[in-house]
N, C-alpha and C. Protein backbone atom coordinates (compact mmCIF):
# COMPACT_ATOMS: atom_id res chain seq x y z
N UNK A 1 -83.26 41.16 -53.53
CA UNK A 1 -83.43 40.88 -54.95
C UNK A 1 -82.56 39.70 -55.39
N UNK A 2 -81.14 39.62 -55.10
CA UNK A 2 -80.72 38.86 -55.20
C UNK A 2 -81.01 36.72 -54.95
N UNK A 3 -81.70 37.08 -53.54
CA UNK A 3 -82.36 36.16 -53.23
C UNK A 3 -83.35 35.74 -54.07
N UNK A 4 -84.68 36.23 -54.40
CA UNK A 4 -85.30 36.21 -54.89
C UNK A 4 -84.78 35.87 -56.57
N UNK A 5 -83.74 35.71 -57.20
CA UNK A 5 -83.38 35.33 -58.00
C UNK A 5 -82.61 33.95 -57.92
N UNK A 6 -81.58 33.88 -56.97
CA UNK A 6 -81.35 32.53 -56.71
C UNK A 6 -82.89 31.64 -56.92
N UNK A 7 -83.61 31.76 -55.93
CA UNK A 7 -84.50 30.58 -55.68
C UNK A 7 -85.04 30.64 -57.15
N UNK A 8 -85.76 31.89 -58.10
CA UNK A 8 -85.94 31.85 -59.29
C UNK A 8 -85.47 30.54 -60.09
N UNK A 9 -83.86 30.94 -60.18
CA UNK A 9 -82.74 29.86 -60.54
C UNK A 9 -82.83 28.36 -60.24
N UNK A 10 -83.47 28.16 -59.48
CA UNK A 10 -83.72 26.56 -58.42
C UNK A 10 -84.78 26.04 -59.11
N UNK A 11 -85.68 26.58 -59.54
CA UNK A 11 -87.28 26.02 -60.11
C UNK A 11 -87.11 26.29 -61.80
N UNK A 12 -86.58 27.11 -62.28
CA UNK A 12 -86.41 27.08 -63.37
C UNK A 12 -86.05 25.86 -64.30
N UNK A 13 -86.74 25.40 -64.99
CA UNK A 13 -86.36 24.10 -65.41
C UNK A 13 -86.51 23.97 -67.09
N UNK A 14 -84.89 24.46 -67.71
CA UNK A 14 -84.88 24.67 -69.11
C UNK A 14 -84.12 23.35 -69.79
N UNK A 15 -85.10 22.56 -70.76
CA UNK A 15 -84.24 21.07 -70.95
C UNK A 15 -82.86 21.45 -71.39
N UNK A 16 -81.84 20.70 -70.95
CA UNK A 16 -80.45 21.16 -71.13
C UNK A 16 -79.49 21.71 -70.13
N UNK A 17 -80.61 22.35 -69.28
CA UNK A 17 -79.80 23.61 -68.58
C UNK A 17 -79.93 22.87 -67.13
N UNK A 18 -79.33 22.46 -66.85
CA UNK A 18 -78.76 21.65 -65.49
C UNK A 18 -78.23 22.45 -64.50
N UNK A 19 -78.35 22.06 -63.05
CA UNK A 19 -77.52 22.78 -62.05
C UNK A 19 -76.07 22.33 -62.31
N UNK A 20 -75.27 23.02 -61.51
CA UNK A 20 -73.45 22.82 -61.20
C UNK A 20 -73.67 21.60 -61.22
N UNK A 21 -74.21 21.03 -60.15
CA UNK A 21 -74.03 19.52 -59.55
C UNK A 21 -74.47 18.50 -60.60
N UNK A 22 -75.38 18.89 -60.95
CA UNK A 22 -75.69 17.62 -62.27
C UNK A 22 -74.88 17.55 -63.38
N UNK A 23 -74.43 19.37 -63.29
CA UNK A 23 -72.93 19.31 -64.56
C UNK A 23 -72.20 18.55 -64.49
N UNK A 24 -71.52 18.69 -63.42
CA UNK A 24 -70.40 17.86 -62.78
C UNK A 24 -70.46 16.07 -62.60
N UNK A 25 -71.81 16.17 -62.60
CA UNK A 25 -72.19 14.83 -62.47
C UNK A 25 -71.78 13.90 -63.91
N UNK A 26 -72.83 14.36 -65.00
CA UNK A 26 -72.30 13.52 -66.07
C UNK A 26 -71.24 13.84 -66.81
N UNK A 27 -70.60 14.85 -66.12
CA UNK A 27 -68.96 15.02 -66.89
C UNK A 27 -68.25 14.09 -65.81
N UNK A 28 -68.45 13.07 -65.17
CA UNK A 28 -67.97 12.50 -63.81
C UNK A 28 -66.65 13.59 -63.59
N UNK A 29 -67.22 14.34 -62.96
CA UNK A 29 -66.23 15.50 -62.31
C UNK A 29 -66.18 15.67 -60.75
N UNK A 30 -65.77 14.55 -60.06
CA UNK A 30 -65.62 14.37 -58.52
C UNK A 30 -65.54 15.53 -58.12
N UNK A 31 -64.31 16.61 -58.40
CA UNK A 31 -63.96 17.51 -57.83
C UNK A 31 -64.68 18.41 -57.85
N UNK A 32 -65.14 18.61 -59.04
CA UNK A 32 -66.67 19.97 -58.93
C UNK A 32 -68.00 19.42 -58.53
N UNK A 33 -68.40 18.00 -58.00
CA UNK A 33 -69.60 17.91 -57.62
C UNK A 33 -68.87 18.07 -55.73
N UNK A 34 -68.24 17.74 -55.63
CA UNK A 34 -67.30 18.12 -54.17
C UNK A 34 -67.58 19.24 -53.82
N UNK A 35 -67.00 20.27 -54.51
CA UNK A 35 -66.96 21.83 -54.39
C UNK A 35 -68.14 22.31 -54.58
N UNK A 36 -68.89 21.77 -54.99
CA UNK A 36 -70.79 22.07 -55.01
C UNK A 36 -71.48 22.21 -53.87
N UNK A 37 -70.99 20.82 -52.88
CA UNK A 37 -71.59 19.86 -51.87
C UNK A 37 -70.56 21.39 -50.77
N UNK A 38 -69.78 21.31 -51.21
CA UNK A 38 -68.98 22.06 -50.34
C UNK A 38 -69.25 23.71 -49.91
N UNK A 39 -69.50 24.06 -51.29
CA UNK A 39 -70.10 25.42 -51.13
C UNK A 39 -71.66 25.61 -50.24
N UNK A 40 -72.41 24.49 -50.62
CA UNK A 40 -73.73 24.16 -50.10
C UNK A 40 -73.55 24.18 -48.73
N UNK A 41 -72.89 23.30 -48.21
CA UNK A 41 -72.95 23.27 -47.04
C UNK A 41 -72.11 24.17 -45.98
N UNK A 42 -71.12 24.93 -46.64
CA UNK A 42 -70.67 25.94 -45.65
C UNK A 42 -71.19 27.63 -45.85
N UNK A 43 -72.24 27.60 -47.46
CA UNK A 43 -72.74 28.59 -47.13
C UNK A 43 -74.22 28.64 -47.00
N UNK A 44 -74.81 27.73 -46.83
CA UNK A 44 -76.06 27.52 -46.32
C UNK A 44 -76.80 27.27 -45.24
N UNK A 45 -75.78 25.79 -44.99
CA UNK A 45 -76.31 24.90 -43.87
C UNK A 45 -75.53 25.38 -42.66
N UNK A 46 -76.23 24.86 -41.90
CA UNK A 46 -75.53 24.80 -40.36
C UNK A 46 -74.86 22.97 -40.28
N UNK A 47 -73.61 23.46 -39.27
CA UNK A 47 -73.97 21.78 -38.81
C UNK A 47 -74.83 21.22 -38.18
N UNK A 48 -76.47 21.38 -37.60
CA UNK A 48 -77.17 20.79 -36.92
C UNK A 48 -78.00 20.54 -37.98
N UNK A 49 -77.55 21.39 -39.46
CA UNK A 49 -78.69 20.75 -40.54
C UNK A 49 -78.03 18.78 -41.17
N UNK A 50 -77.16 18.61 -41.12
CA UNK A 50 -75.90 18.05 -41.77
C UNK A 50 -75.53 17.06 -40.56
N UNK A 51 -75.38 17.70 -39.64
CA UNK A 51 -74.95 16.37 -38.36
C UNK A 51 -73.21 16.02 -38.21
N UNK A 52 -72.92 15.60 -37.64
CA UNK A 52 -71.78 15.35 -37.29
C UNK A 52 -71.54 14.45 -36.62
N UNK A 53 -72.56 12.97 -35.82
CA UNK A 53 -72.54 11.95 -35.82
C UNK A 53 -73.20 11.15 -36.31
N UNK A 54 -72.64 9.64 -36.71
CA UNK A 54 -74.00 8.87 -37.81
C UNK A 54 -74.39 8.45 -36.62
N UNK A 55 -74.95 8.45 -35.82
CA UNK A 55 -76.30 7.85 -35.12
C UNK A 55 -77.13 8.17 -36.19
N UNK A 56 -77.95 6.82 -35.82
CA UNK A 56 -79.52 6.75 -36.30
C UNK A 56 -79.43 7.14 -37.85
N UNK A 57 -78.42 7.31 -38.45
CA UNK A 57 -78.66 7.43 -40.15
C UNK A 57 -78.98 8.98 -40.51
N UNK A 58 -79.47 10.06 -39.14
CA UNK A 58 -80.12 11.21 -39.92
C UNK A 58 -79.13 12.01 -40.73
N UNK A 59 -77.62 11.97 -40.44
CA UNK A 59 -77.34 12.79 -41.24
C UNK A 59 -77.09 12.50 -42.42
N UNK A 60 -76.81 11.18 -42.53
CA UNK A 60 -76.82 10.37 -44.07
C UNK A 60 -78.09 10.86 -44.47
N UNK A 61 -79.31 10.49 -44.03
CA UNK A 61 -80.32 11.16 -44.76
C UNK A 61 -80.63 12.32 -45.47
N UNK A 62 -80.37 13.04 -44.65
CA UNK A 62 -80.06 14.77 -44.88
C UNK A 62 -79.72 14.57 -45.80
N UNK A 63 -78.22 14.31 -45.82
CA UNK A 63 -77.46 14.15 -47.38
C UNK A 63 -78.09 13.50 -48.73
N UNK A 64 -78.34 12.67 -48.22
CA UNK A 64 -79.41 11.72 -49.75
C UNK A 64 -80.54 12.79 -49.73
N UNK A 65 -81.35 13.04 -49.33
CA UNK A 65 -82.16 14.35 -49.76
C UNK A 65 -81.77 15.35 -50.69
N UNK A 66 -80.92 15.81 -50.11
CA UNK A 66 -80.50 16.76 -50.65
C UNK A 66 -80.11 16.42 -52.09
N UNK A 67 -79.07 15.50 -52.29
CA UNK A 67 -78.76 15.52 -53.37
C UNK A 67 -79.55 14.77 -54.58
N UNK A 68 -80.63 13.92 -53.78
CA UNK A 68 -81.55 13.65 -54.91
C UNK A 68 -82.74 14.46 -55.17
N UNK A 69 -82.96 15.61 -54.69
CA UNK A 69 -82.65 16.99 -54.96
C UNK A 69 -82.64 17.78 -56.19
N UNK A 70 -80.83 17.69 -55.92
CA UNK A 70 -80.37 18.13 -57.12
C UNK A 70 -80.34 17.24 -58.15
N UNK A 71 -80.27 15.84 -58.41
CA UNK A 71 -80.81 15.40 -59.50
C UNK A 71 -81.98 14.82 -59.65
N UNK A 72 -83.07 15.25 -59.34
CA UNK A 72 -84.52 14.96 -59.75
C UNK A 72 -84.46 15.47 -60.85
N UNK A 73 -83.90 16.09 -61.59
CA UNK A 73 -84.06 16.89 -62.83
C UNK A 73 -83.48 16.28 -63.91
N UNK A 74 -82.97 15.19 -63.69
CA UNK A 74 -82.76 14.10 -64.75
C UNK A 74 -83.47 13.06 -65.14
N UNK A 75 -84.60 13.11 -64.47
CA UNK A 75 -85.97 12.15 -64.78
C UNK A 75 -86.18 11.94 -66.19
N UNK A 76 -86.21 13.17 -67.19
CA UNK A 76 -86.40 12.71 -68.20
C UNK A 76 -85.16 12.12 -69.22
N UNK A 77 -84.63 11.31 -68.24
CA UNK A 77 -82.67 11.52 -69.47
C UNK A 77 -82.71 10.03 -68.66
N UNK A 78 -83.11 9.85 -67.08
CA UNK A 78 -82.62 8.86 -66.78
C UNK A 78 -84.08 7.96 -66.07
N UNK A 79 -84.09 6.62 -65.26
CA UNK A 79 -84.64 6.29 -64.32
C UNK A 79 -84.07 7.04 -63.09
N UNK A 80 -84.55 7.79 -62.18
CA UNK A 80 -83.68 8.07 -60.93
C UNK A 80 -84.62 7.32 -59.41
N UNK A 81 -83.55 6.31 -59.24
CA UNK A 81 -84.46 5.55 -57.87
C UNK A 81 -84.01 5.80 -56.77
N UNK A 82 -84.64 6.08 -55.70
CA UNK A 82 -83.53 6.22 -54.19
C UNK A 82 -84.00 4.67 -53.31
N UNK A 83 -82.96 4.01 -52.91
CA UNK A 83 -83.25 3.50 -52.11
C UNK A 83 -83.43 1.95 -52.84
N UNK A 84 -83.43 1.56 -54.10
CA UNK A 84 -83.99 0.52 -54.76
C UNK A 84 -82.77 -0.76 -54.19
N UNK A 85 -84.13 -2.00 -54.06
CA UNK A 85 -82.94 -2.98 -53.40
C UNK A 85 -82.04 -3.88 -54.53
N UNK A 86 -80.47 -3.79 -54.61
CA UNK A 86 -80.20 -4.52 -55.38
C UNK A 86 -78.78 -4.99 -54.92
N UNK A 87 -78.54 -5.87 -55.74
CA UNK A 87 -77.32 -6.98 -55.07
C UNK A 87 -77.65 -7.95 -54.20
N UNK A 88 -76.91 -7.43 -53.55
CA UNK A 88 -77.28 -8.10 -51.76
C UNK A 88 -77.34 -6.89 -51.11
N UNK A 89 -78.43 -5.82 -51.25
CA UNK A 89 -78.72 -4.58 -50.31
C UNK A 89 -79.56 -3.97 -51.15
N UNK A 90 -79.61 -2.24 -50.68
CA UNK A 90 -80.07 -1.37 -50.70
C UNK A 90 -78.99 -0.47 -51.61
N UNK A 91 -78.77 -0.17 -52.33
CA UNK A 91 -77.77 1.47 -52.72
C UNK A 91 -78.49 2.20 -52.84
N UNK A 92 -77.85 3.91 -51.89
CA UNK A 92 -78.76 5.06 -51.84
C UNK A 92 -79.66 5.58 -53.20
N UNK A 93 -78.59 5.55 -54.05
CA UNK A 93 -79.14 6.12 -55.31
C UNK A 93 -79.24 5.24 -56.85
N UNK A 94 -79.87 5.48 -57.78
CA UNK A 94 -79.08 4.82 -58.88
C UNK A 94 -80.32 5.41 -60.10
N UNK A 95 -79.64 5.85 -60.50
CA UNK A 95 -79.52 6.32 -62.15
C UNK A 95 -79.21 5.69 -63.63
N UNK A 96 -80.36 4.90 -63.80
CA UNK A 96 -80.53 4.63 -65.23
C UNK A 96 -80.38 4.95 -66.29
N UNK A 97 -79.65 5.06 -66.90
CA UNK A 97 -79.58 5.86 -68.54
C UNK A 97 -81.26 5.30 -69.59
N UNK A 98 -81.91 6.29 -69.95
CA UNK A 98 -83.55 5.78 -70.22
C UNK A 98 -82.64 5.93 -72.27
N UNK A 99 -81.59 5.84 -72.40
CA UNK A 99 -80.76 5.65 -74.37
C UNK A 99 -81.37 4.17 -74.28
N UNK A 100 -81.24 3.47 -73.50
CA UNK A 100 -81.25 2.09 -74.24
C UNK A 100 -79.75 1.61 -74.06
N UNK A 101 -79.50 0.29 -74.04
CA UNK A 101 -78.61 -0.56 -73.70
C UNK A 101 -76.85 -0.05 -74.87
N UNK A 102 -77.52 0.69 -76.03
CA UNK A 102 -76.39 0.86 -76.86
C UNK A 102 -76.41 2.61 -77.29
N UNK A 103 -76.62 3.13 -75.90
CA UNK A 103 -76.51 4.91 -75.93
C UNK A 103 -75.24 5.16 -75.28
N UNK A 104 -75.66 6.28 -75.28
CA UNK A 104 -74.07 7.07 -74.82
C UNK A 104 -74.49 7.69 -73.18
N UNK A 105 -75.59 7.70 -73.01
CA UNK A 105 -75.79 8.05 -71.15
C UNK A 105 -75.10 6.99 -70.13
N UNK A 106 -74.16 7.86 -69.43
CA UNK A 106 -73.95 6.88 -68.63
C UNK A 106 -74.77 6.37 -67.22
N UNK A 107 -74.80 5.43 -66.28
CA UNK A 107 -75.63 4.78 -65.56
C UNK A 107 -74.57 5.19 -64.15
N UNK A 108 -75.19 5.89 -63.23
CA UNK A 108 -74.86 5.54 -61.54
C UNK A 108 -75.10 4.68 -60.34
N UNK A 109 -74.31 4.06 -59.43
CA UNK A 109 -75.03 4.08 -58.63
C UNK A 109 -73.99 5.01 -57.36
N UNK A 110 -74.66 5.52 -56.56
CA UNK A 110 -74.48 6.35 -55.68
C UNK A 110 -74.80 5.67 -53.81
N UNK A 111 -73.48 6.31 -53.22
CA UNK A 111 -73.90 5.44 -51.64
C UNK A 111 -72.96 6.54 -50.91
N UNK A 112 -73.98 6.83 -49.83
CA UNK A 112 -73.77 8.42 -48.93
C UNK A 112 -73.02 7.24 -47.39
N UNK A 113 -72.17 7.82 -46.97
CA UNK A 113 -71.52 7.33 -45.72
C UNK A 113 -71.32 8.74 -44.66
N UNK A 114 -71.60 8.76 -43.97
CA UNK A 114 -71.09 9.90 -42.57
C UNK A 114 -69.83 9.27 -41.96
N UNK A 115 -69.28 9.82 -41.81
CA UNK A 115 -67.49 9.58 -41.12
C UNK A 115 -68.32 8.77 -39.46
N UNK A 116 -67.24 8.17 -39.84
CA UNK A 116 -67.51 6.83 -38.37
C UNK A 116 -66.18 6.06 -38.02
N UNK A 117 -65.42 6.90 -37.14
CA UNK A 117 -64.34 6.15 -36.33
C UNK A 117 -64.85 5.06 -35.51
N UNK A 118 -65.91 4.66 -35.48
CA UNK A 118 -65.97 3.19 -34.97
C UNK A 118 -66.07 2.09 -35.41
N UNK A 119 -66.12 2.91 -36.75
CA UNK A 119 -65.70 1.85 -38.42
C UNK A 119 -63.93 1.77 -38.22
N UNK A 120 -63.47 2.60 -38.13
CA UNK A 120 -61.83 2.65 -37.97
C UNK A 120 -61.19 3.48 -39.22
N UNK A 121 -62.72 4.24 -39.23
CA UNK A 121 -62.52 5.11 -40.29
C UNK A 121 -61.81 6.72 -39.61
N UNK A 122 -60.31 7.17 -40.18
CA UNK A 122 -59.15 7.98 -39.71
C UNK A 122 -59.64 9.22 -40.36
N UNK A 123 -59.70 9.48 -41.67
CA UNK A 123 -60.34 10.62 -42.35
C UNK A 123 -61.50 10.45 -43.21
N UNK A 124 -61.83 11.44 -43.68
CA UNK A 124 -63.06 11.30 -44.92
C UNK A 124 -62.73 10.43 -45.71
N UNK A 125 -61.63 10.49 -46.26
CA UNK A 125 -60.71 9.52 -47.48
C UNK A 125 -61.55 7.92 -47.05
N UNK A 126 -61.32 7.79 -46.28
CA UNK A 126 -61.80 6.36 -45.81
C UNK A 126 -63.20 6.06 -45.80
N UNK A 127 -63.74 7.28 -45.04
CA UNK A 127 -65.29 6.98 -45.41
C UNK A 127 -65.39 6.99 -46.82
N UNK A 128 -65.00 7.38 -47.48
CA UNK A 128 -65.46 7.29 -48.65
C UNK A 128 -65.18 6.16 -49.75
N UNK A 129 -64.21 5.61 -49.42
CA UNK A 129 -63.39 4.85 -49.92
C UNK A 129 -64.30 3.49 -49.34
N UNK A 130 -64.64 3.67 -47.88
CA UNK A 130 -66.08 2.46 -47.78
C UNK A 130 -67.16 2.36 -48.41
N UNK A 131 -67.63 3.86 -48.79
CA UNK A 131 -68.49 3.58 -49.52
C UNK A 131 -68.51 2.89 -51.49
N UNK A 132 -67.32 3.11 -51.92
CA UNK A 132 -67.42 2.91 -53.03
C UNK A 132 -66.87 1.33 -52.84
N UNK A 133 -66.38 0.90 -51.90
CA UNK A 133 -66.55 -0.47 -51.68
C UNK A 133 -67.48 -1.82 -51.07
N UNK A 134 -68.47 -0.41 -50.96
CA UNK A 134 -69.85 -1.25 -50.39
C UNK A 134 -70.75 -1.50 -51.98
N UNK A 135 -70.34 -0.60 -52.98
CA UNK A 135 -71.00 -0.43 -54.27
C UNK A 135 -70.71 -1.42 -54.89
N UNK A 136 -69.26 -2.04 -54.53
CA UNK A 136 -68.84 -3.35 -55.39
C UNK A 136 -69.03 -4.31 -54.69
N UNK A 137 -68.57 -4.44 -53.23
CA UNK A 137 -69.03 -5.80 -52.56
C UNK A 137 -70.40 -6.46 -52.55
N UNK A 138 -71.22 -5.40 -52.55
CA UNK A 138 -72.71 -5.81 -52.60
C UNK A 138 -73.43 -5.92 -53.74
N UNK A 139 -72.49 -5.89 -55.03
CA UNK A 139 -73.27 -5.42 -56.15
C UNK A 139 -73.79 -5.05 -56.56
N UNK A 140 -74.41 -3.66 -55.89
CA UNK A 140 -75.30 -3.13 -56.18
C UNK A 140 -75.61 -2.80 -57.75
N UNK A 141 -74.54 -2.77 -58.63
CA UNK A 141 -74.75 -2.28 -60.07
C UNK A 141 -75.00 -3.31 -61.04
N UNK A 142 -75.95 -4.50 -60.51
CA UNK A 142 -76.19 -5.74 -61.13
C UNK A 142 -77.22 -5.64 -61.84
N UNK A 143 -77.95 -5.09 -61.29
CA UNK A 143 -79.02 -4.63 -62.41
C UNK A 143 -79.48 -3.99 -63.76
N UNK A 144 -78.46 -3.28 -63.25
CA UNK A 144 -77.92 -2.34 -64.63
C UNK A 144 -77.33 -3.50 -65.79
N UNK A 145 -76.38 -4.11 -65.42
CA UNK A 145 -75.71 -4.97 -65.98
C UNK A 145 -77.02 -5.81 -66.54
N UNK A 146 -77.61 -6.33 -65.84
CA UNK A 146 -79.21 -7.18 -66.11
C UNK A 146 -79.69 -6.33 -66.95
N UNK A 147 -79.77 -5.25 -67.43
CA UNK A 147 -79.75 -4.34 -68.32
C UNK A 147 -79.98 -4.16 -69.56
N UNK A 148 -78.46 -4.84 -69.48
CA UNK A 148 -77.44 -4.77 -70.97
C UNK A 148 -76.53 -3.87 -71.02
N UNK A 149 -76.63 -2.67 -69.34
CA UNK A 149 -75.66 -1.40 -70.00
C UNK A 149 -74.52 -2.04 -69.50
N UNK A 150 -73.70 -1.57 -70.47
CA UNK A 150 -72.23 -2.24 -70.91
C UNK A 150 -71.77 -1.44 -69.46
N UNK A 151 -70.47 -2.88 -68.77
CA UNK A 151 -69.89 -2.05 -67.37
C UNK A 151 -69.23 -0.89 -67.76
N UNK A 152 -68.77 -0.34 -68.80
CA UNK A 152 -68.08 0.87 -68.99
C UNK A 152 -68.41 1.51 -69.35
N UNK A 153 -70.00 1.86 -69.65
CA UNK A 153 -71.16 2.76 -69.37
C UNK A 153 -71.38 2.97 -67.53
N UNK A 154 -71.42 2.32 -66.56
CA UNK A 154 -71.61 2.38 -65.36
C UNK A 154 -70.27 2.60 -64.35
N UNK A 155 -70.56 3.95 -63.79
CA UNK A 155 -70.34 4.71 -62.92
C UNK A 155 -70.52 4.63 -61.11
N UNK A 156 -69.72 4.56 -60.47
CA UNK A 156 -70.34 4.53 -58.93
C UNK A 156 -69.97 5.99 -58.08
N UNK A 157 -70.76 5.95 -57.39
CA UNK A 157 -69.97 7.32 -56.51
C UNK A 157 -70.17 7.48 -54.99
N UNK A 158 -68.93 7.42 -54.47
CA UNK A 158 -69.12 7.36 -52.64
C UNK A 158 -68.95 8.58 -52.66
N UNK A 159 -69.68 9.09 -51.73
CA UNK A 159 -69.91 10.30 -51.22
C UNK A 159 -70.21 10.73 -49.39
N UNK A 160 -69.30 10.78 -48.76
CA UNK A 160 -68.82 11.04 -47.56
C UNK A 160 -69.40 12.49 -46.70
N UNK A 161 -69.20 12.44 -45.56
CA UNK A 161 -69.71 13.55 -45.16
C UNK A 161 -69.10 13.15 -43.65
N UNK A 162 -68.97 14.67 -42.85
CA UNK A 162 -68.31 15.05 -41.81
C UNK A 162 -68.84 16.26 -41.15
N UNK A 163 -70.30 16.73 -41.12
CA UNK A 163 -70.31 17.85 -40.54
C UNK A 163 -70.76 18.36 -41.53
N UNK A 164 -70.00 19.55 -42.22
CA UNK A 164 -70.07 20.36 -43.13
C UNK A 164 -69.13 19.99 -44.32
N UNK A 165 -67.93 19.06 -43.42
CA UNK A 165 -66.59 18.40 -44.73
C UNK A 165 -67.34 17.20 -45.51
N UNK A 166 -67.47 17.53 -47.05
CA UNK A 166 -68.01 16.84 -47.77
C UNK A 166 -66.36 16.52 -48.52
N UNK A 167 -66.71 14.74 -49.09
CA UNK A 167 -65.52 14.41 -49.75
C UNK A 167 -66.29 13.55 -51.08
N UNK A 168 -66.16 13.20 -52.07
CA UNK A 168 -66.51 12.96 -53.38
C UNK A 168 -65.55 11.80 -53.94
N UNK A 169 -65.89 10.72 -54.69
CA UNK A 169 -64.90 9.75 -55.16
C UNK A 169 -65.56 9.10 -55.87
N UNK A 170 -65.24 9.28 -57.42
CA UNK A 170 -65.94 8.33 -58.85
C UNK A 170 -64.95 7.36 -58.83
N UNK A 171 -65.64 6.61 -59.79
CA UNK A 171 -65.20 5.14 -59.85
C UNK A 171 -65.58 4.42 -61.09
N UNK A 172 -65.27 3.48 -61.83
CA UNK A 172 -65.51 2.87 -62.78
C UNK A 172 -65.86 1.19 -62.11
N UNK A 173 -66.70 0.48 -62.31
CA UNK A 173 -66.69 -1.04 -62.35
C UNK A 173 -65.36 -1.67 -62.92
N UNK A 174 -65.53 -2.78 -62.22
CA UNK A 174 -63.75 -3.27 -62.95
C UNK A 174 -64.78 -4.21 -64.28
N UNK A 175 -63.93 -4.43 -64.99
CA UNK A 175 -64.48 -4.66 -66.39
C UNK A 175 -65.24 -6.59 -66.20
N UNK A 176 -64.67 -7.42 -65.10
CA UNK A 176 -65.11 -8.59 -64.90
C UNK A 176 -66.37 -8.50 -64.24
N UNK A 177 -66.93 -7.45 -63.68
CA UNK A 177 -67.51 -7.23 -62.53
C UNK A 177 -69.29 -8.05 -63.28
């Protein structure tokens, strides 16, 4: 029974009423979209769902699935694109605020990394810390800006992975950007 109510919970779709993870999301609450990712994956998944080496991108994938996922349910609040090319690349995710250039929604963009010591990456900290520096080197949040949404409306978020160890890290644009 219990089961059968979770999944209930998953499809239920009341405007307002958001999962944890999307909570956490536009309250930019690193630590509780962390502990989301975290609970998910050590009481759900296996590590052969999740991976534990980035060969070939699958477990990054996994991960971007999943969590665009959990925010497909902001379609009507935002644009939500996976994969859209901008800057000089690709960023996994990115989230439009659909207010208009002078609202109060804020704008993401989002970039999933798997831990890779052949990056010279030591802990998660680092993977993650690449990723929110791939968000600025490449510009991915130029578009937005092309926009009109003001940089302090726009949000980035690296999001790391290790197996089952998920690590989380918001960020603000620097204000020249």
């Amino acid at each position: 029974m219990a089961f059968d109510a979770l999944v209930r919970e998953w499809f239920v779709a009341e405007r307002g009423s958001y999962n944890d993870f999307v909570k956490a999301l536009l309250a930019c609450d690193s630590v509780s979209m962390e502990e989301y990712l975290s609970d998910l994956a050590t009481g759900v998944m296996s590590s052969f769902d999740s991976g534990v080496r980035p060969s070939r991108r699958l477990p990054e994938r996994f991960w971007h699935g999943l969590v665009l996922g959990l925010i497909v349910e902001l379609r009507g609040r935002n644009e939500v694109r996976s994969n859209p090319q901008r800057g000089m690349g690709r960023c996994d995710v990115l989230l439009a605020p659909l207010d208009g250039p002078d609202g109060k929604d804020l704008a993401f963009v989002i970039e999933f990394k798997v831990f890779d010591k052949r990056r010279g990456e030591k802990t998660l900290k680092d993977t993650v810390t690449s990723a929110c520096q791939q968000i600025e080197q490449k510009g991915y949040a130029t578009t937005l800006a092309e926009r009109s949404i003001l940089t302090s409306r726009i949000r980035y978020l690296g999001i790391g992975f290790r197996g089952q160890e998920v690590k989380v890290e918001e960020g603000a644009l620097p204000p020249q950007y």
